[in-house]
N, C-alpha and C. Protein backbone atom coordinates (compact mmCIF):
# COMPACT_ATOMS: atom_id res chain seq x y z
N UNK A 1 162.09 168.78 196.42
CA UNK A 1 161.73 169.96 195.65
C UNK A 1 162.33 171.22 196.28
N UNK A 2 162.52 171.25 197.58
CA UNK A 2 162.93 172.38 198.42
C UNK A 2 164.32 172.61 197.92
N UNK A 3 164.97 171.23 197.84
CA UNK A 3 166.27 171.27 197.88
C UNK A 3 166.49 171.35 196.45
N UNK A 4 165.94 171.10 195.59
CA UNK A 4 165.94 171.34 194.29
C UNK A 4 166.15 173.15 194.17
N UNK A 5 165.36 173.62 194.79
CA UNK A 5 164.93 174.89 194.98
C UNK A 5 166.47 175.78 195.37
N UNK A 6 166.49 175.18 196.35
CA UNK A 6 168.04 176.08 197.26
C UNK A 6 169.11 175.54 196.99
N UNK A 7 169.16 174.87 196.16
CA UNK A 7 170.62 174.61 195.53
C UNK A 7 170.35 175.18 193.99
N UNK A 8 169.58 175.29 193.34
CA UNK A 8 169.50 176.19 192.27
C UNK A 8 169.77 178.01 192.49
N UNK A 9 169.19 178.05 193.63
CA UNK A 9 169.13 179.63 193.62
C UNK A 9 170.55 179.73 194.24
N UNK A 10 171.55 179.07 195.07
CA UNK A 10 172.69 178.93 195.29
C UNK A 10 173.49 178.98 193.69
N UNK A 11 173.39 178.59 193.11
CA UNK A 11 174.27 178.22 191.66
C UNK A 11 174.13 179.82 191.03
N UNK A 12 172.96 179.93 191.35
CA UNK A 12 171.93 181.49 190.42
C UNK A 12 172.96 182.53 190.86
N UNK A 13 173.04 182.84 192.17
CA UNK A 13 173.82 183.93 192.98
C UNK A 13 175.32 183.66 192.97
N UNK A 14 175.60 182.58 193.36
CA UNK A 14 177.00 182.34 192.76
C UNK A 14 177.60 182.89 190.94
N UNK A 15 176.79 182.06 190.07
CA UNK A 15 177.11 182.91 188.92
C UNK A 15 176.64 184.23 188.59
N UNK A 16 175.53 185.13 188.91
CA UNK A 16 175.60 186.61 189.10
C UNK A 16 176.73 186.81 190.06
N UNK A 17 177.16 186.40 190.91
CA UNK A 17 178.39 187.03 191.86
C UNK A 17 179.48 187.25 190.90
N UNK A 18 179.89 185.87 190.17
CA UNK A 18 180.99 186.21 189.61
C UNK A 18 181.00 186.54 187.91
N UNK A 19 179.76 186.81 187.78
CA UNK A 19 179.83 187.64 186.06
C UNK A 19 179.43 188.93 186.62
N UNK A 20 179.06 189.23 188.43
CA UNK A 20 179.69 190.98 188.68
C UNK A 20 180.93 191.14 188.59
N UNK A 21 181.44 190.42 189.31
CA UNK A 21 182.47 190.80 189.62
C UNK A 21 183.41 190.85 188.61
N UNK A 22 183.31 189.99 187.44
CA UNK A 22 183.98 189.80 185.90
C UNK A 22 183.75 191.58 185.86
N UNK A 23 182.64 191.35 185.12
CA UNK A 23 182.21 192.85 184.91
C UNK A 23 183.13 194.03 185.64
N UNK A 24 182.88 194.01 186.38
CA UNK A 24 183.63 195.51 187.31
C UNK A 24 185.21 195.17 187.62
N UNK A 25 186.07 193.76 187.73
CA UNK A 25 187.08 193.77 187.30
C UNK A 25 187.64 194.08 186.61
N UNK A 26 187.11 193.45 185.42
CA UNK A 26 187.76 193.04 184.04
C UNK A 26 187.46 194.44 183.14
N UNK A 27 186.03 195.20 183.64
CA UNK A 27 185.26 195.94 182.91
C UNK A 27 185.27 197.64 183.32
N UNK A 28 185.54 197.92 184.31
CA UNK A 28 185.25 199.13 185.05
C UNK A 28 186.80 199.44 185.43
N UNK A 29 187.43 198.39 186.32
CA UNK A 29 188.68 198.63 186.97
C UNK A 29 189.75 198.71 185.64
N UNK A 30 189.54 197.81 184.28
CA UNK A 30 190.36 197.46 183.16
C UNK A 30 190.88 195.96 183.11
N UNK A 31 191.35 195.56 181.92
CA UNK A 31 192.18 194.88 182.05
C UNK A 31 193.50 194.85 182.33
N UNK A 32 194.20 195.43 182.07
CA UNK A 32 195.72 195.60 182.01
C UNK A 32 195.55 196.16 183.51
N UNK A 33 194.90 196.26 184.76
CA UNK A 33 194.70 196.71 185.90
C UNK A 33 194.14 195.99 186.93
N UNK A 34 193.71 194.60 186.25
CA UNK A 34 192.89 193.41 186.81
C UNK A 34 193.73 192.84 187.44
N UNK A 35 194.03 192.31 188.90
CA UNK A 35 194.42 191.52 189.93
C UNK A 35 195.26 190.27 189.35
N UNK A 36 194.56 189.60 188.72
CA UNK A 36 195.24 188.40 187.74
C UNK A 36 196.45 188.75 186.81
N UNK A 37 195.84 189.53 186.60
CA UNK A 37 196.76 190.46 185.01
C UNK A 37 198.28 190.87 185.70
N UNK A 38 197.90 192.02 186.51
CA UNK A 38 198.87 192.59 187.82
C UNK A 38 200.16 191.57 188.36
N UNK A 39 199.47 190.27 188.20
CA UNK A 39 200.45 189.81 188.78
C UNK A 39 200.63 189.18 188.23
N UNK A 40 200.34 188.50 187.50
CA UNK A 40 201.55 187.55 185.73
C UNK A 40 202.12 188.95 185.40
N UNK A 41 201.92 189.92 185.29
CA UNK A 41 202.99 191.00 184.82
C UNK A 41 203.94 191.50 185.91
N UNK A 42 203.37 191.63 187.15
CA UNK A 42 204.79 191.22 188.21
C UNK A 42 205.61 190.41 188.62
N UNK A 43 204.88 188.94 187.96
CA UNK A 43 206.48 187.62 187.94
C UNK A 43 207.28 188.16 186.83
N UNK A 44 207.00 189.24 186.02
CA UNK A 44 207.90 188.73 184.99
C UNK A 44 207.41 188.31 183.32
N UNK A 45 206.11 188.15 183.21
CA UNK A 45 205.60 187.51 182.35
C UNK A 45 205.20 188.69 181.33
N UNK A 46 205.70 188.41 179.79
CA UNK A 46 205.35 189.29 178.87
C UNK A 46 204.11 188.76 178.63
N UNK A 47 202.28 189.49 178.52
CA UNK A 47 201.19 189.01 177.56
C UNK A 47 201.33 189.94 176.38
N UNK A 48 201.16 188.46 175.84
CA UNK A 48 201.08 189.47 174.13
C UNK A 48 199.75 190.26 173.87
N UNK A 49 199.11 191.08 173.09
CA UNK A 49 198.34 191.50 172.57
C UNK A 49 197.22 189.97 172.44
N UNK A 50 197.85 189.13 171.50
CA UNK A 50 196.59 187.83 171.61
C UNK A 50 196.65 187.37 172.66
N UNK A 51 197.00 187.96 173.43
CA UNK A 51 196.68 187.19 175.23
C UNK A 51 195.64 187.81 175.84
N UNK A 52 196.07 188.96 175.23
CA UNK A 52 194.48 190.07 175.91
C UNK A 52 193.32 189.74 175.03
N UNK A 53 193.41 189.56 174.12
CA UNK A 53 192.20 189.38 173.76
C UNK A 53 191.35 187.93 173.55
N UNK A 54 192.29 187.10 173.26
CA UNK A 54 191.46 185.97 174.24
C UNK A 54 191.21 186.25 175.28
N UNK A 55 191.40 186.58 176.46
CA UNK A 55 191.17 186.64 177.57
C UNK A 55 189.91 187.34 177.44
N UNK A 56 189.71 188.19 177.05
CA UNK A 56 188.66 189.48 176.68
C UNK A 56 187.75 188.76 176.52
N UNK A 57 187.69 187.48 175.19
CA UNK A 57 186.76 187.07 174.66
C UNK A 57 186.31 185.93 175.68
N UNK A 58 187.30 185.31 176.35
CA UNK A 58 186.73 184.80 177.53
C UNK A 58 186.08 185.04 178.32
N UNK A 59 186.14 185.98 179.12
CA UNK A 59 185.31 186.69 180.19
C UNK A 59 184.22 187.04 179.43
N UNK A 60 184.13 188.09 177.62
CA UNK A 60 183.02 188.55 177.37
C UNK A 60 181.38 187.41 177.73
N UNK A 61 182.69 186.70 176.72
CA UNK A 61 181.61 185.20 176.16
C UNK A 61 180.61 184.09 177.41
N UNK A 62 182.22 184.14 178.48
CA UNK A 62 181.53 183.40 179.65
C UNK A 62 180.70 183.84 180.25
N UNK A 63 180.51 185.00 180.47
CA UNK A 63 179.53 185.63 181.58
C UNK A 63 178.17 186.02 180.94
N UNK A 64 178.12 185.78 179.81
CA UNK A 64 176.72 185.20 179.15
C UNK A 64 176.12 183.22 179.79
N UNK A 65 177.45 182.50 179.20
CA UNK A 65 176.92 181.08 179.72
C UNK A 65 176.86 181.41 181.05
N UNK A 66 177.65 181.51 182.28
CA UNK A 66 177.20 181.89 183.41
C UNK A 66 176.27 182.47 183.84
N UNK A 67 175.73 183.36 183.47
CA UNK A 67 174.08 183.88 184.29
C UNK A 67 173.20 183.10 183.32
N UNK A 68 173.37 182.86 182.14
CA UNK A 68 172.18 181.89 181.48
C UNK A 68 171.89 180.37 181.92
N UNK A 69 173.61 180.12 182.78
CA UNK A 69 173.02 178.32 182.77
C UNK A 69 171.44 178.21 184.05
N UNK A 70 172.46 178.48 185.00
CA UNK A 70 171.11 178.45 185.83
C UNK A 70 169.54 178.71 185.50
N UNK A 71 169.10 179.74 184.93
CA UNK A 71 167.52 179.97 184.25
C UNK A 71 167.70 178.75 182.96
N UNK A 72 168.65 178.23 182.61
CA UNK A 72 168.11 177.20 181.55
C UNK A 72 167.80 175.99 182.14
N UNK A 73 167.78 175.97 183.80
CA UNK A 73 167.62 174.89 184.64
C UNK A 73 166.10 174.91 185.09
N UNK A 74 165.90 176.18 185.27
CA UNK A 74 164.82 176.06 185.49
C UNK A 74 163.51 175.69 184.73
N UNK A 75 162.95 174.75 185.64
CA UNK A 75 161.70 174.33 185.00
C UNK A 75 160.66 175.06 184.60
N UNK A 76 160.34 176.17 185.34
CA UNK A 76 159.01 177.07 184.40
C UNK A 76 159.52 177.29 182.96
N UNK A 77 160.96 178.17 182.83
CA UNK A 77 161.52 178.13 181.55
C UNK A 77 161.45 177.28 180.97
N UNK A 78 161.82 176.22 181.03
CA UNK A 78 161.76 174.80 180.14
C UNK A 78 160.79 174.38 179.73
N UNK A 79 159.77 174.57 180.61
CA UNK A 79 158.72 173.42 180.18
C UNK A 79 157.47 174.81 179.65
N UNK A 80 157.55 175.83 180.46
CA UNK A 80 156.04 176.43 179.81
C UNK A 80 156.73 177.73 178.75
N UNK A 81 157.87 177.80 178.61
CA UNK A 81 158.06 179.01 177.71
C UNK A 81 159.38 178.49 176.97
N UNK A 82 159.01 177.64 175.75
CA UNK A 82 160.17 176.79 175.20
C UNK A 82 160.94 177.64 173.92
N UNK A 83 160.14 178.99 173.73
CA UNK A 83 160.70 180.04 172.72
C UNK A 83 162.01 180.30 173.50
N UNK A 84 161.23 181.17 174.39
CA UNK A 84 162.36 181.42 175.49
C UNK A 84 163.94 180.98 175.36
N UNK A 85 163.41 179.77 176.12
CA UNK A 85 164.69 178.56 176.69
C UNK A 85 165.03 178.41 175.53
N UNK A 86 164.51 177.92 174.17
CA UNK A 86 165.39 178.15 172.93
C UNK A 86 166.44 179.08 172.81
N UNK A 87 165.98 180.05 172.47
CA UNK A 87 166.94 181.54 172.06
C UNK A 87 168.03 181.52 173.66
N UNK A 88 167.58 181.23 174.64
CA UNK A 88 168.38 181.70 175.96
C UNK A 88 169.46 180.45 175.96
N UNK A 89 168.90 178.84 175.12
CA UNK A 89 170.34 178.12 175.29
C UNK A 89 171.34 178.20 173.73
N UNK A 90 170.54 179.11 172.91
CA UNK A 90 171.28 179.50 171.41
C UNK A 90 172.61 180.65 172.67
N UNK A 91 172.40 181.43 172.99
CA UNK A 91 173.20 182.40 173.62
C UNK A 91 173.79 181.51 174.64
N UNK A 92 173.26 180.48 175.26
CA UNK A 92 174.25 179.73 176.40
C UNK A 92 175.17 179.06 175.55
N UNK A 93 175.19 178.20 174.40
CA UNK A 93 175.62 177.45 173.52
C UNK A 93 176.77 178.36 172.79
N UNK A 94 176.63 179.71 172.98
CA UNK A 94 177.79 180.09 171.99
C UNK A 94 178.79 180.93 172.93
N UNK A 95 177.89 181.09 174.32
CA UNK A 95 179.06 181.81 175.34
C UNK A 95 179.83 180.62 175.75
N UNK A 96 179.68 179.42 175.83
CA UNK A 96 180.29 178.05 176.69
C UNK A 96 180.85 177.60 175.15
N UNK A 97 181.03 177.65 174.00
CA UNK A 97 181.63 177.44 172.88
C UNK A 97 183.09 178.42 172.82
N UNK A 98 182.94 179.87 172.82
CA UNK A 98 183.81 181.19 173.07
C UNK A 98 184.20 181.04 174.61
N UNK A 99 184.04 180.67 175.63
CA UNK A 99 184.57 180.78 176.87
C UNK A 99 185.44 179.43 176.73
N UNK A 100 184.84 178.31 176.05
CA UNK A 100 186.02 177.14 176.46
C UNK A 100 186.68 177.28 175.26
N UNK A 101 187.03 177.32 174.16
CA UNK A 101 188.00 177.51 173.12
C UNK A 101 189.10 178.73 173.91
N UNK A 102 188.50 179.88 173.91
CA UNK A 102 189.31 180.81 174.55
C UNK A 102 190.09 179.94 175.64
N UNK A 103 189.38 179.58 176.89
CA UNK A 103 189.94 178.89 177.47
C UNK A 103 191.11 177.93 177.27
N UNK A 104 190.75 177.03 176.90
CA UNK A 104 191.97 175.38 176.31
C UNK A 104 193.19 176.98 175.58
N UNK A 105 193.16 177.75 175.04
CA UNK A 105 194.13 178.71 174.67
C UNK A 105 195.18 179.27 175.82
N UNK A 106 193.87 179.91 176.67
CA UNK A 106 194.48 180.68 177.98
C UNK A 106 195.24 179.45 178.88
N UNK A 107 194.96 178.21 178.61
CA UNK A 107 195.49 176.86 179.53
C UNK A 107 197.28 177.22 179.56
N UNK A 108 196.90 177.07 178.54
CA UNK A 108 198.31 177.12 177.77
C UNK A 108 199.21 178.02 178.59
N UNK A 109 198.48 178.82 178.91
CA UNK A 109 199.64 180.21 179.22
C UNK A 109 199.37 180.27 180.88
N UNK A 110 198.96 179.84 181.45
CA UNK A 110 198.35 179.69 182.97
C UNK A 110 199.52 179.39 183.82
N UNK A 111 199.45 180.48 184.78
CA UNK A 111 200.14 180.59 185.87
C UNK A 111 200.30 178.89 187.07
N UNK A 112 200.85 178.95 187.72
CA UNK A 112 200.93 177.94 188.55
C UNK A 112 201.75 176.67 188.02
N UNK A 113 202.21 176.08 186.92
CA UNK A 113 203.18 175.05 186.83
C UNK A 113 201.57 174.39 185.56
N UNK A 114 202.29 172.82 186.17
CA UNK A 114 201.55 171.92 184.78
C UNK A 114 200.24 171.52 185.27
N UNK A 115 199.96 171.40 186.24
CA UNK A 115 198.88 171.31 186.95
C UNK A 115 197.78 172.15 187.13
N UNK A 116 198.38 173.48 186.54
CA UNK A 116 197.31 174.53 186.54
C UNK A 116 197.19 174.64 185.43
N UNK A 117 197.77 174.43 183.93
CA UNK A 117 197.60 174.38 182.81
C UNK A 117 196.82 173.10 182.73
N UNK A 118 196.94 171.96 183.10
CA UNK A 118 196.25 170.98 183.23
C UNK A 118 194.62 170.91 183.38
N UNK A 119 194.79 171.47 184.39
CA UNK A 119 193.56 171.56 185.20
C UNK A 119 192.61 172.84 184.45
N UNK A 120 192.67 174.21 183.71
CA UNK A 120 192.16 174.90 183.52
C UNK A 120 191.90 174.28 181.76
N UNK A 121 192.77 173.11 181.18
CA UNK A 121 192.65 172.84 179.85
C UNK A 121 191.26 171.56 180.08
N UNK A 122 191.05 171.51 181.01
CA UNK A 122 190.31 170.19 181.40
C UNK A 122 189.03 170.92 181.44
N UNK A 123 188.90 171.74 182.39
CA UNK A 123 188.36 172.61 182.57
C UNK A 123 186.89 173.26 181.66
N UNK A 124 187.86 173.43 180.42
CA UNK A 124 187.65 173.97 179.30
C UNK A 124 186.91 172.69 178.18
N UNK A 125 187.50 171.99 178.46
CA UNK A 125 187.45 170.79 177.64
C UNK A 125 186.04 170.05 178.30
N UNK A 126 185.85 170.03 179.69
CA UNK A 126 184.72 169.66 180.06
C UNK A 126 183.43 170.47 179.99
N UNK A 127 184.00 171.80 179.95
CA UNK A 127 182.62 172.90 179.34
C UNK A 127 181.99 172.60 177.98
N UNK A 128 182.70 172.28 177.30
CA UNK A 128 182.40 171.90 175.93
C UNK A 128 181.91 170.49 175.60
N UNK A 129 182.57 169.94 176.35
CA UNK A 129 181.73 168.60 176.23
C UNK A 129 180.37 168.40 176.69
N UNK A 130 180.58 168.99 177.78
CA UNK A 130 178.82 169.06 178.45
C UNK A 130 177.87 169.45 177.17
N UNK A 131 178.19 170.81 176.49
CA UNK A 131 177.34 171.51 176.18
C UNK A 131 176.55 170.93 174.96
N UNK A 132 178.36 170.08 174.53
CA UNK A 132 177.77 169.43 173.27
C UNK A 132 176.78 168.65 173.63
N UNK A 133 176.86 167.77 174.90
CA UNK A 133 176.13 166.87 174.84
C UNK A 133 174.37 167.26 175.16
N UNK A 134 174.63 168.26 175.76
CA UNK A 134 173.07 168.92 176.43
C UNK A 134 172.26 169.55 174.55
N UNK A 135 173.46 170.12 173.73
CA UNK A 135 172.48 170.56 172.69
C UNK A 135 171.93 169.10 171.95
N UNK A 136 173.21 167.76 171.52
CA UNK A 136 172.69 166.88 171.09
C UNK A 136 171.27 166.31 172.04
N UNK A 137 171.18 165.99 173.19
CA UNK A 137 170.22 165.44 173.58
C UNK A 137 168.87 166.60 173.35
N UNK A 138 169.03 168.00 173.26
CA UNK A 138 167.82 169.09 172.83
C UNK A 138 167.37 169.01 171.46
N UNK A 139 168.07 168.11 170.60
CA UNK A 139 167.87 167.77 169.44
C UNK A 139 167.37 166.64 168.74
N UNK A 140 167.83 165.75 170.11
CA UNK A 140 167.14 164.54 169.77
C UNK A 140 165.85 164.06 170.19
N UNK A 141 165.70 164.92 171.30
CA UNK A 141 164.16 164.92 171.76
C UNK A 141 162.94 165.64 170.95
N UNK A 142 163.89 166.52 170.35
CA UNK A 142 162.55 167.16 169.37
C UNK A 142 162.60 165.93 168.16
N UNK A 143 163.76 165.84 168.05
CA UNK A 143 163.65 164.67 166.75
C UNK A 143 163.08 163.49 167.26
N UNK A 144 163.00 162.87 167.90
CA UNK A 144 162.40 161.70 168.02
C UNK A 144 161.19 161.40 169.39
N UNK A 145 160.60 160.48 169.34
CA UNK A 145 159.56 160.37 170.10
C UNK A 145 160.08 160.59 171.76
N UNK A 146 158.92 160.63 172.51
CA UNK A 146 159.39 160.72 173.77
C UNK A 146 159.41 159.50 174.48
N UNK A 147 160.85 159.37 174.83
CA UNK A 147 160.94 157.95 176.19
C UNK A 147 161.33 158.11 177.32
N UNK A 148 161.35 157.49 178.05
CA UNK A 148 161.92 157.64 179.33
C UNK A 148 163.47 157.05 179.02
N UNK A 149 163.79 156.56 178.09
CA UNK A 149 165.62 156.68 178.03
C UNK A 149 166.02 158.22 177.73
N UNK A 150 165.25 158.62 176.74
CA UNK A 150 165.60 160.48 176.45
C UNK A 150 165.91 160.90 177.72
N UNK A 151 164.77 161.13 177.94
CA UNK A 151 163.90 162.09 179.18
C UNK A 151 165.52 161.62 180.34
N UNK A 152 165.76 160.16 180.61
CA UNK A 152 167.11 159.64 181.36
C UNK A 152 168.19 160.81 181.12
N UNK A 153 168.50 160.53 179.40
CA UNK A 153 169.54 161.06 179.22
C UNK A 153 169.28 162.40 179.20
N UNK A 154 168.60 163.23 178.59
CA UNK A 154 168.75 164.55 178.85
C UNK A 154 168.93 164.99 180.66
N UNK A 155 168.01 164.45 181.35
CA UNK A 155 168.20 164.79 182.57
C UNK A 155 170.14 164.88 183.20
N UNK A 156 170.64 163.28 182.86
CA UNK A 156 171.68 163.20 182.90
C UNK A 156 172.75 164.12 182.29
N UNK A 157 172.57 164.73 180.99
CA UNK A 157 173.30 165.35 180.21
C UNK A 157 172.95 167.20 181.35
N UNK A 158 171.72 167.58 181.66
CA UNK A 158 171.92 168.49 182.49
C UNK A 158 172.24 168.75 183.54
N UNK A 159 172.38 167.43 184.28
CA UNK A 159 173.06 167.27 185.84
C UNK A 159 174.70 167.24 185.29
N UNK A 160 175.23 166.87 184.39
CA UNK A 160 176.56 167.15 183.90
C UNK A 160 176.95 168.64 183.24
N UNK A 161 176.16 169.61 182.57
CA UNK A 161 176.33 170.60 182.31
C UNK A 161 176.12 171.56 183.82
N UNK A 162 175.26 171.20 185.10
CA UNK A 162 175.20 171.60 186.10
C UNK A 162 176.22 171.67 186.68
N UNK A 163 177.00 170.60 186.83
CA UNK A 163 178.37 170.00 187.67
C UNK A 163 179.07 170.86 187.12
N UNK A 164 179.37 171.08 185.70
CA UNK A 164 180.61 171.54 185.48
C UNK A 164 180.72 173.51 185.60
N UNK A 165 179.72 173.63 185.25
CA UNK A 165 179.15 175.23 186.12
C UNK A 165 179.61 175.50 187.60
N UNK A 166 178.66 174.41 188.39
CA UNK A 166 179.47 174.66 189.67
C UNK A 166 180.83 174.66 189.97
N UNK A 167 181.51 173.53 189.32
CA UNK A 167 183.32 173.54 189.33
C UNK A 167 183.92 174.34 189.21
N UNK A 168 182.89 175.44 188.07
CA UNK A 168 183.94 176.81 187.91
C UNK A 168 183.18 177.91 188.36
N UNK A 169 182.26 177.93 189.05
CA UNK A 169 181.98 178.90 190.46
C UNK A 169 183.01 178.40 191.63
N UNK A 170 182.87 177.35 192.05
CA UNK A 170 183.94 177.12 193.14
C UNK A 170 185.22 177.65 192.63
N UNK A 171 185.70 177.44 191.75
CA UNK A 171 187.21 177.75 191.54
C UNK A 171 187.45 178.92 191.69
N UNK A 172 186.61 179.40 190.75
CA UNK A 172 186.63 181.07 190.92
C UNK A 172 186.15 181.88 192.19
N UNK A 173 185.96 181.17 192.95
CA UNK A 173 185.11 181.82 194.33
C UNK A 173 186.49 181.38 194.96
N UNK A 174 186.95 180.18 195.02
CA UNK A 174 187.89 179.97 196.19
C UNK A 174 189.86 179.64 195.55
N UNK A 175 189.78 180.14 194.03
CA UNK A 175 191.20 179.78 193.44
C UNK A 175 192.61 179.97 194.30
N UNK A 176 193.20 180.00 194.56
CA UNK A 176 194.26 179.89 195.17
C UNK A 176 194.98 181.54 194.48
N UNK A 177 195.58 182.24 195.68
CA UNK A 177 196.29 183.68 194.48
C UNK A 177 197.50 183.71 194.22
N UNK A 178 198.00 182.41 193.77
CA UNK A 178 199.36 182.03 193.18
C UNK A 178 198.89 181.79 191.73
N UNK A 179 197.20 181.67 191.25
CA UNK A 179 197.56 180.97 190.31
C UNK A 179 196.96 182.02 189.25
């Protein structure tokens, strides 16, 4: 339970770290002035107008699923205030919908060779899959009786929407600045 405890509030501060730092990058400093940006436009690289704004809609969109996944983990939310956790995974469900579409887009255009297009289309592709799978299993539990195969799979389906959260806190905490 402890450890349940301190590896959640680890995930919590990690994604407020980096939907600040989105924020005051992307948001305060600009885009066309953002570190990332700066330097695909110092190799050389023309972004089009739809480059900025996917991107835009990426960061907007993600940094909603990012500070929401974690509180949708939590159990007081879940279990004693299910209005709540409703409406809070309607808004997680459509920032991790707009952050990975945007995404699998931005893959495309990603710095570093095929491996970084690779890897950020995967990326993207695994955000979405999770999510689908976490809303189907939130749907099937209201729809159907309660078992301990549900109760299995949903658990499972949120330890996979967990994983893939953390993958992209790490990345973004420790990415490489070539890419």
């Amino acid at each position: 339970m402890i450890l349940k405890r301190i590896r959640l509030g680890v995930v919590t501060l990690l994604a407020i770290g980096i939907a600040g730092y989105s924020v005051v990058q992307y948001g305060f400093v600009g885009l066309d002035k953002a570190g990332m940006v700066m330097q695909k436009i110092s190799s050389g690289e023309v972004l089009s107008d739809m480059w900025r704004i996917m991107l835009s809609i990426h960061i907007a969109t993600s940094i909603f699923a990012l500070v929401l996944g974690p509180f949708l983990l939590l159990d007081s939310i879940r279990q004693k205030n299910k209005v709540l956790h409703k409406r809070m995974g309607y808004i997680y469900t459509a920032g991790v919908i707009g952050g990975g579409i945007t995404g699998l887009y931005l893959a495309y255009y990603a710095s570093g060779g095929t491996f970084a297009k690779i890897g950020f289309a995967l990326m993207a592709i695994t955000w979405l899959v999770t999510v689908f799978f976490a809303v189907k299993a939130a749907t099937q539990k209201k729809n159907s009786p309660a078992s301990t195969l549900d109760n299995g799979q949903l658990q499972c389906d949120i330890r996979c929407c967990h994983t893939a959260n953390l993958v992209r806190y790490v990345y973004v905490c420790f990415r490489p600045s070539s890419i």
